[in-house]
Protein backbone atom coordinates (compact mmCIF):
# COMPACT_ATOMS: atom_id res chain seq x y z
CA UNK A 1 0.00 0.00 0.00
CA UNK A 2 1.60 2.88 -1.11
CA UNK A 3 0.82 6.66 0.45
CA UNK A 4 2.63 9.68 -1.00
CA UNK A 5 2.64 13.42 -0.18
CA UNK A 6 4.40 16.13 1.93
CA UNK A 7 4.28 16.68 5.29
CA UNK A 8 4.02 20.74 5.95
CA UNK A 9 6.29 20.66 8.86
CA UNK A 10 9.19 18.26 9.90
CA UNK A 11 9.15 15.46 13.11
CA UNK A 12 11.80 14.70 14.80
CA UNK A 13 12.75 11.40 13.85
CA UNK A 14 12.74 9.65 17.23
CA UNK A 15 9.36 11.18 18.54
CA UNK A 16 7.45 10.31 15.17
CA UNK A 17 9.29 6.95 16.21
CA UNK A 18 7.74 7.15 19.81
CA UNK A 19 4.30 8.25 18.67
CA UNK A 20 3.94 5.57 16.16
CA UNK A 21 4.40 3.08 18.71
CA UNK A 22 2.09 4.79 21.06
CA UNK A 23 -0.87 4.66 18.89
CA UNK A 24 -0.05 1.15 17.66
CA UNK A 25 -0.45 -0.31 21.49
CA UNK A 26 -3.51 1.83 21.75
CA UNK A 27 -5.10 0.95 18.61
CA UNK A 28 -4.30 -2.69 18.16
CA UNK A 29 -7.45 -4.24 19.30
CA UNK A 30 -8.99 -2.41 16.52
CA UNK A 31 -6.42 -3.75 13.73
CA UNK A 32 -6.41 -7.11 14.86
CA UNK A 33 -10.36 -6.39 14.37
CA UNK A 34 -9.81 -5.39 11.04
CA UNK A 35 -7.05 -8.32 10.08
CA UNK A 36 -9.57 -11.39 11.20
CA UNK A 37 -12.16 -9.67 9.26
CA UNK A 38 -9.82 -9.62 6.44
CA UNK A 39 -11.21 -5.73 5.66
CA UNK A 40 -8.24 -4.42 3.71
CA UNK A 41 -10.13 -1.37 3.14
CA UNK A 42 -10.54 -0.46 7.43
CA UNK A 43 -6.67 -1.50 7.59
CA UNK A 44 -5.70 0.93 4.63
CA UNK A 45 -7.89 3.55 7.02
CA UNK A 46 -6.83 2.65 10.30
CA UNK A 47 -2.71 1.91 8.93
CA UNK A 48 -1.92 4.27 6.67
CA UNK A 49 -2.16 8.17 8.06
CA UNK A 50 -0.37 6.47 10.77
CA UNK A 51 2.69 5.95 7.95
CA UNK A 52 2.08 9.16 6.54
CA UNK A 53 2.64 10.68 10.11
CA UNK A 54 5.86 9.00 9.94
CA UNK A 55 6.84 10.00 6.91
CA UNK A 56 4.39 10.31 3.31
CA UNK A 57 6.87 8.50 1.69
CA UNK A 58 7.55 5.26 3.20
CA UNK A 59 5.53 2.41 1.48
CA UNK A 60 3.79 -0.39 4.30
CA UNK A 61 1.81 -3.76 4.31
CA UNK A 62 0.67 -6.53 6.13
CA UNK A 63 2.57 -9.77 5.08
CA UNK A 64 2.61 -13.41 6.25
CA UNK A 65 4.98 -13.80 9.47
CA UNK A 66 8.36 -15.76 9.45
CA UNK A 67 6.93 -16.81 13.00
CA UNK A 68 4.14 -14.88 13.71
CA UNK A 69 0.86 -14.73 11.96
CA UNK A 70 1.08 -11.56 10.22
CA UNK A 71 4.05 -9.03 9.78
CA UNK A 72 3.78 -5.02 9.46
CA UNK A 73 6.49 -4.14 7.05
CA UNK A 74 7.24 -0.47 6.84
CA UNK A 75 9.76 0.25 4.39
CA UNK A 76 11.72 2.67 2.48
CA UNK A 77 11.22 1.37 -0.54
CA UNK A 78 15.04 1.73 -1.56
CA UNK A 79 14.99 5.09 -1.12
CA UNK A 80 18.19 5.61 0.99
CA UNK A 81 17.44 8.78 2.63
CA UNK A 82 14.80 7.02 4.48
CA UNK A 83 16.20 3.23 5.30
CA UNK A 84 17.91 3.88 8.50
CA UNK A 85 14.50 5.63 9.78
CA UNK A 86 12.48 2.48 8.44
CA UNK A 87 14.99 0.40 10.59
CA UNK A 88 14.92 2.77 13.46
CA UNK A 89 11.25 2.31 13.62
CA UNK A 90 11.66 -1.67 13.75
CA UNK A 91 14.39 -1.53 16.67
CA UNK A 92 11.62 0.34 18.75
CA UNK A 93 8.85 -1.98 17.80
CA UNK A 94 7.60 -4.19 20.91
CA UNK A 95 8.77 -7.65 20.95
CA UNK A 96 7.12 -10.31 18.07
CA UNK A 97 4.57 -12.48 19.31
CA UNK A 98 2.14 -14.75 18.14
CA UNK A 99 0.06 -12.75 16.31
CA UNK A 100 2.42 -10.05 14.95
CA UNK A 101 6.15 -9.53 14.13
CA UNK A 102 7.66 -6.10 12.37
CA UNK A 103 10.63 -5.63 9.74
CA UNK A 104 11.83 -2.87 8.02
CA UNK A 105 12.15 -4.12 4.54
CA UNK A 106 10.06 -6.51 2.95
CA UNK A 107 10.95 -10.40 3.52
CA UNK A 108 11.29 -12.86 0.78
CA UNK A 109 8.24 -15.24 0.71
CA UNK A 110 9.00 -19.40 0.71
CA UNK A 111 5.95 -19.62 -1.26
CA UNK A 112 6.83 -17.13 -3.90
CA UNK A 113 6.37 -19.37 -6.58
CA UNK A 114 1.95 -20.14 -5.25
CA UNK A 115 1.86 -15.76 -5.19
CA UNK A 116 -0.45 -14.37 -7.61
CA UNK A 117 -1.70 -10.11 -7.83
CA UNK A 118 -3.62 -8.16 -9.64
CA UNK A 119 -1.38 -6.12 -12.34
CA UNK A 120 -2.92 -3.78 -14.62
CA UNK A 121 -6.43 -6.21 -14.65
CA UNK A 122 -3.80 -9.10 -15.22
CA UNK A 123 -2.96 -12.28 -13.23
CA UNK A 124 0.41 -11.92 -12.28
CA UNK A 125 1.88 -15.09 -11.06
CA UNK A 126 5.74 -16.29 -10.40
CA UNK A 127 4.97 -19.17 -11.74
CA UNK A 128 5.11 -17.61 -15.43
CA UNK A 129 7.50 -15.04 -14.48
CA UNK A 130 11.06 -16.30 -16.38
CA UNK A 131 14.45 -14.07 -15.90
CA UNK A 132 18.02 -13.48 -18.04
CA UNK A 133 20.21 -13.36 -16.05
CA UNK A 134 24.04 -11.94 -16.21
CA UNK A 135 26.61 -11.63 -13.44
CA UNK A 136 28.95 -9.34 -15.21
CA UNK A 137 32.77 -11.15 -14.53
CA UNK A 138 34.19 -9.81 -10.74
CA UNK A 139 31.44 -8.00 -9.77
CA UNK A 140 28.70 -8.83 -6.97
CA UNK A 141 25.34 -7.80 -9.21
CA UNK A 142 23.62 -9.83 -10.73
CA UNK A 143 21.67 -8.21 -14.10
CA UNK A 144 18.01 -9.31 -14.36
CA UNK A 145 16.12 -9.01 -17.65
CA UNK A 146 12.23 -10.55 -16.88
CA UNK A 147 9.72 -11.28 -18.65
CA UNK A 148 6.02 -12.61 -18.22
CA UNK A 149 3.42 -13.50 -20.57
CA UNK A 150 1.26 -10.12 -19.21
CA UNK A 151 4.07 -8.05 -20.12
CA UNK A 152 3.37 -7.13 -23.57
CA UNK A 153 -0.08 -5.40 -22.66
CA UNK A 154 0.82 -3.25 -19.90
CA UNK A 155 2.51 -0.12 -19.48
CA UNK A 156 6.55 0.10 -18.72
CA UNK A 157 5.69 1.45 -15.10
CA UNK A 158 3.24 -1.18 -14.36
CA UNK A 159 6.06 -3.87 -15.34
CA UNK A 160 8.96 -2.16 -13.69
CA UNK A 161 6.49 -2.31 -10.28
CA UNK A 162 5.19 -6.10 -10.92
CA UNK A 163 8.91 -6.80 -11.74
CA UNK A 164 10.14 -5.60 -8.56
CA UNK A 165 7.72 -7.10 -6.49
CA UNK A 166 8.43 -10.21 -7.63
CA UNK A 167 12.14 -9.65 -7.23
CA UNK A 168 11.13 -8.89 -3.40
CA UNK A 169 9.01 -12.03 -3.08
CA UNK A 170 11.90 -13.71 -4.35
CA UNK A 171 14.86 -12.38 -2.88
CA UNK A 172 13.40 -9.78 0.07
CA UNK A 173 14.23 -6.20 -0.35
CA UNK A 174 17.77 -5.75 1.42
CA UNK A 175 18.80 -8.87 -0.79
CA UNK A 176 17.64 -6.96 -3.82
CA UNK A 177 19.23 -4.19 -2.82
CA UNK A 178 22.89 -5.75 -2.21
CA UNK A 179 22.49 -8.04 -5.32
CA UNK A 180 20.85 -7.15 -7.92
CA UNK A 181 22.09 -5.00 -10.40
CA UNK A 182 20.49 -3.64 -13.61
CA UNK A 183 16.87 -4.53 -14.18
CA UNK A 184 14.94 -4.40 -17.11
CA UNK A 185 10.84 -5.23 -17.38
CA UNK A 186 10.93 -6.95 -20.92
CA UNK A 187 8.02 -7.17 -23.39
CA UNK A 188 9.52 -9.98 -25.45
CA UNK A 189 11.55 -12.87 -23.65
CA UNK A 190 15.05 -13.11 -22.66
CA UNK A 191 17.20 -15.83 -24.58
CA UNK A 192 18.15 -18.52 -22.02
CA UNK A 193 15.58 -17.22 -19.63
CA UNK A 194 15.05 -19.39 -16.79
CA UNK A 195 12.32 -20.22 -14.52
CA UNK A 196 12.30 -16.88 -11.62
CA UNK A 197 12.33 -19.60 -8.50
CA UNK A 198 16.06 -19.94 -9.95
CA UNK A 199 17.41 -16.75 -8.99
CA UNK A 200 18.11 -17.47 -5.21
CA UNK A 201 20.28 -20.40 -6.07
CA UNK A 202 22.31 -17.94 -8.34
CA UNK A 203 22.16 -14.75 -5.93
CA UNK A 204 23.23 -17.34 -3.34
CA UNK A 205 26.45 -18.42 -6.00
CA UNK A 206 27.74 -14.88 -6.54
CA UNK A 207 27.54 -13.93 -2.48
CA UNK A 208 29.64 -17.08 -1.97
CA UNK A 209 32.24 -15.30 -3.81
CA UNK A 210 32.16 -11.66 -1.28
CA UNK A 211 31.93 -13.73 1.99
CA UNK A 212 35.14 -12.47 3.60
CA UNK A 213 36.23 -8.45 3.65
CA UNK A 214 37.52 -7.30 0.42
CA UNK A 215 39.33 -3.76 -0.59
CA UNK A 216 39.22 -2.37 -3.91
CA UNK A 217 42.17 -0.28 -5.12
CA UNK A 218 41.58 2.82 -7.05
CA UNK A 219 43.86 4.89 -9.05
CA UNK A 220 42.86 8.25 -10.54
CA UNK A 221 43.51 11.29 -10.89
CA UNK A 222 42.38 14.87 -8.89
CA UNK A 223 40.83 17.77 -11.01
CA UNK A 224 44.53 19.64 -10.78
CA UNK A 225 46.03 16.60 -12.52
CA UNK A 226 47.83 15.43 -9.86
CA UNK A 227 47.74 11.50 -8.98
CA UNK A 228 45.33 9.69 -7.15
CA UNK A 229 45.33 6.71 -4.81
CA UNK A 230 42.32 5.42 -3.00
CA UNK A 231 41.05 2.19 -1.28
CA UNK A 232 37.51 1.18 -0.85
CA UNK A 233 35.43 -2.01 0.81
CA UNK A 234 34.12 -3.95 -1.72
CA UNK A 235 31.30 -4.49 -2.14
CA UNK A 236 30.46 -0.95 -0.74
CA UNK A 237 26.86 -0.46 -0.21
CA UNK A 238 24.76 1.10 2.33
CA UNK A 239 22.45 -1.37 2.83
CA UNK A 240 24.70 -3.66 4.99
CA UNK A 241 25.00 -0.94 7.36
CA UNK A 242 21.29 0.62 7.77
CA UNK A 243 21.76 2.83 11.08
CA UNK A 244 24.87 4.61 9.46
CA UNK A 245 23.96 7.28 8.59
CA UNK A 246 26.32 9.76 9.85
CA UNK A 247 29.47 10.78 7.94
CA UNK A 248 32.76 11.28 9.59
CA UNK A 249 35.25 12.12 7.27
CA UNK A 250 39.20 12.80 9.10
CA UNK A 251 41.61 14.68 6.59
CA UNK A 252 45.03 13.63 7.58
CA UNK A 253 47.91 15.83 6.02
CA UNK A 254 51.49 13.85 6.03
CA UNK A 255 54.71 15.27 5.71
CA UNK A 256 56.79 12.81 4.07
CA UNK A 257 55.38 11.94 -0.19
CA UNK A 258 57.02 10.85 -2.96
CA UNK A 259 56.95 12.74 -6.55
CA UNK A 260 52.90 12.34 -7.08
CA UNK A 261 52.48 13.48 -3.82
CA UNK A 262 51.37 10.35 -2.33
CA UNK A 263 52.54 9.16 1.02
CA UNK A 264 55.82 7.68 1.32
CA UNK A 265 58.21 6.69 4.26
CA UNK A 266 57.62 7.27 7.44
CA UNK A 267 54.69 9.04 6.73
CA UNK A 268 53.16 5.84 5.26
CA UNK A 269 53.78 3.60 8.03
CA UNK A 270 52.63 6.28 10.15
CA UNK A 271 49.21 6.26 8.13
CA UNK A 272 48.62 2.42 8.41
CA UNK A 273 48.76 2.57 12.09
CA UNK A 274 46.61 5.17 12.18
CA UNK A 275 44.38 3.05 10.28
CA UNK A 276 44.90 -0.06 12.40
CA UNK A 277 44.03 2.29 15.40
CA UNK A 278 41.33 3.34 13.93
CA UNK A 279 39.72 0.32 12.86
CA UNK A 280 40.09 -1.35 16.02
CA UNK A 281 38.29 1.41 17.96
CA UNK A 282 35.58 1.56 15.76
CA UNK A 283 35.52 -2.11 15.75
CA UNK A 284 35.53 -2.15 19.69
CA UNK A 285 32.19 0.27 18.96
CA UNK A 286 30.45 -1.87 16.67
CA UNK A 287 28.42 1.51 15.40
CA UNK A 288 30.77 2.86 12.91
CA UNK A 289 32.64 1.43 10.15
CA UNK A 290 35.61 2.69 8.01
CA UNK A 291 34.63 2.53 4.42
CA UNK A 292 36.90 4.19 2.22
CA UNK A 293 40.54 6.15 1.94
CA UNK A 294 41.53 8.72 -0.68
CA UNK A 295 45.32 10.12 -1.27
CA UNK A 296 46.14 12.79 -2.80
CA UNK A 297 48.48 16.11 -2.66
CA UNK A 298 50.11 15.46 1.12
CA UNK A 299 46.84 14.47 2.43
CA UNK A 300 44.65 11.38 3.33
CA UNK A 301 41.12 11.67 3.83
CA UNK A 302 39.55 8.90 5.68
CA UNK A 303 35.67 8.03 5.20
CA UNK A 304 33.84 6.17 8.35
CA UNK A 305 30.12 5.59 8.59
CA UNK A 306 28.71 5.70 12.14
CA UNK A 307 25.18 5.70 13.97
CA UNK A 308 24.91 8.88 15.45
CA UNK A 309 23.47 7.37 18.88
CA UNK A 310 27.18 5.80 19.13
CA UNK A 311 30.70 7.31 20.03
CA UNK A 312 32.31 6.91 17.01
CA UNK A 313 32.99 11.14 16.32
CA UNK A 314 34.17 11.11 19.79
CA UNK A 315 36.35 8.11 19.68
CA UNK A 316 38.23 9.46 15.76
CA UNK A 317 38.65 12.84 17.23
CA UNK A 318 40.76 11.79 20.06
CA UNK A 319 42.21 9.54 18.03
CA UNK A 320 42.91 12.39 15.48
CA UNK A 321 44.48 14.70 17.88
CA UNK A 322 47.03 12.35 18.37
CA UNK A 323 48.42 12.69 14.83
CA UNK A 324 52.04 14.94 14.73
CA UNK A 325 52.73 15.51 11.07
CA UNK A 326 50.44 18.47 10.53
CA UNK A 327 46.84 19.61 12.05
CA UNK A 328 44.43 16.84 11.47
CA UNK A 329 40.48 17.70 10.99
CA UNK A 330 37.39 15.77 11.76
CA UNK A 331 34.12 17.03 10.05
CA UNK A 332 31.12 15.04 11.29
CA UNK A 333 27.47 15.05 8.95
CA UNK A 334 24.40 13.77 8.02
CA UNK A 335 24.73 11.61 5.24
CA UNK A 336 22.30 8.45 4.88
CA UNK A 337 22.63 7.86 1.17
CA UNK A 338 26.50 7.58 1.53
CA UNK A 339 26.73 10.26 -0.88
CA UNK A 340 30.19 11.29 0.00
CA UNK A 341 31.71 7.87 -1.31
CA UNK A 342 28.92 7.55 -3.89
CA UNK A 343 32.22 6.69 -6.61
CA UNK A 344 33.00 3.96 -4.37
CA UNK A 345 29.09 2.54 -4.24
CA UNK A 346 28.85 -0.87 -5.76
C-alpha cells in the first residue's frame, strides 16, 4: 500500500518513532479487528495516516509472518534517505509475538512461486514469471532481464512495479538491494531465460564469492592533474550498514610523499597505524565502520560511517588529535545515502 505526499512541517525522527508506537499499542485491538475480518479497506484507514505521520513517503503492508501470523512491514522502498528511519522504527517496535512480528524491509516469501496479484487487470503469477540473467565477470550484481506473458499489454511502469515485487518475493528487499544489479521489465523474452524460482540459487552463488572483507584499489587522478590513490570495501553499499547514517570524514595531512604526492616513508607507516588504530576502535564500537581512503596532494582523507546514537565522532577525534605531522580535521554530517563515497558505491 503505497501513500505519497508532503508533510508541511518536519518530526523529529525519534518522537514520530515514539508516537507511532504509542498509537499502535492503543489501537491494536482495533487492527487485529480489522485483520480477522480480512477488511483491507478499514486496515488501509486505520494503517496508513499512521505511515504518513511517519513519513508520506515510506511504502507499508501486512505480510505473512516468518513466526508470527502476520508481519507489518514499513519500508523505504530503496529510497536511501529514508532506510535507517524504516529500521529505526523496527528496533523500537515491541517484541514479536504470536500474532504479529515487524521488519523494516520486505521479507522474501518461501511460497513465492503459489503468489499471484492483480497487475494492470492481469494475473500476475511467479509461476510464469522467467528471468536473463548476467553476473557481469568480478562483480557482486547480478543483471536481471524478466519477462512474463502479461508483459506485452501493460505499461513500462506497471512492469517495472510487478517486476520488482516479484524480485522482493523472491529475494526480500535488502537482498535486492545488495544483489541485484540492472533490471529491465521486458516485453519480449530473454534468450536462455530461466524459470524466476532460480534466482536465489544464483544470488546465493555470486555472495559465496564476497563472503570475507575485500578492498578495492583505485587509481585516478584529482581535477589539478595530480595523482590519485584510493582504497575502498568492496562491495560498498549502504544497505549492509542501515543505522549509518552519519558521515565522519578525518583529513590527515602527512609530511613525508614521494613525486605524485602520495605518502611515502615514514609518513606511510605512520598512516597504516593510524588506520589499524582506527579500525580497532571503531571495531571495539560496533556503530561505525571505516569505508573508504583517498590520497592525494600530502593528504589522506579517511571516510567512516557511524550511527549517530554511538561514540564513534568522539572516539576518531581523540584519536585524530594524536596525529604529529600536521593539524588533522574531523568534520562530522548527516549523510544516509553515503553520498560522499557515492564513486566507491557498488
Amino acid at each position: 500500500m503505497r501513500l505519497f505526499g508532503r508533510k508541511s512541517e518536519p518530526v523529529e525522527p525519534a518522537e514520530a518513532i515514539a508516537g507511532f508506537w504509542t498509537w499502535w499499542a492503543e489501537t491494536r485491538p482495533l487492527i487485529d479487528g480489522h485483520v480477522e475480518a480480512e477488511d483491507a479497506e478499514a486496515l488501509a484507514e486505520t494503517i496508513g495516516p499512521a505511515v504518513t505521520a511517519l513519513d508520506p513517503s515510506l511504502v507499508w503492508e501486512i505480510a505473512p509472518g516468518t513466526l508470527a501470523r502476520h508481519a507489518l512491514v514499513v519500508s523505504a522502498s530503496g529510497d536511501p534517505e529514508l532506510r535507517s528511519f524504516a529500521h529505526r522504527w523496527a528496533l523500537a517496535a515491541p517484541p514479536a509475538d504470536e500474532l504479529w512480528e515487524f521488519h523494516p524491509s520486505r521479507q522474501a516469501n518461501p511460497r513465492a512461486s503459489e503468489l499471484t496479484v492483480d497487475v494492470g487487470g492481469r494475473e500476475f503469477g511467479l509461476d510464469r514469471l522467467v528471468l536473463g540473467l548476467r553476473v557481469p565477470p568480478g562483480t557482486p550484481r547480478v543483471d536481471v532481464s524478466a519477462f512474463h506473458p502479461i508483459f506485452p499489454d501493460i505499461d513500462d511502469d506497471t512492469r517495472m512495479e510487478a517486476t520488482l515485487l516479484a524480485l522482493d518475493w523472491l529475494l526480500g528487499e535488502d537482498e535486492v538491494a545488495r544483489w541485484v544489479g540492472d533490471i529491465v521489465a521486458a516485453e519480449f523474452e530473454p534468450i536462455d531465460a530461466v524459470p524466476a524460482v532460480h534466482l536465489p540459487a544464483v544470488v546465493a552463488d555470486v555472495a559465496g564469492g564476497f563472503k570475507d572483507e575485500q578492498w578495492a584499489l583505485l587509481e585516478g587522478q584529482t581535477a589539478n592533474g595530480g595523482k590519485l590513490a584510493a582504497a575502498a570495501r568492496y562491495p560498498l553499499r549502504p544497505v549492509d550498514h542501515p543505522l549509518f547514517d552519519q558521515h565522519v570524514a578525518i583529513t590527515l595531512p602527512y609530511a613525508n610523499a614521494d613525486a605524485d604526492g602520495l605518502p611515502a616513508g615514514v609518513s606511510l607507516g605512520s598512516l597504516r597505524d593510524f588506520e589499524v588504530n582506527l579500525t580497532e576502535r571503531l571495531g571495539a564500537l560496533g556503530t561505525a565502520a571505516l569505508v573508504a581512503h583517498l590520497s592525494a596532494e600530502r593528504s589522506r582523507v579517511l571516510h567512516v560511517y557511524a550511527d549517530p546514537a554511538g561514540d564513534a565522532a568522539r572516539a576518531v577525534r581523540e584519536l585524530a588529535a594524536a596525529w604529529k605531522e600536521g593539524r588533522a580535521t574531523v568534520e562530522v554530517a548527516d549523510d544516509p545515502s553515503w553520498s560522499a563515497v557515492a564513486h566507491f558505491l557498488t
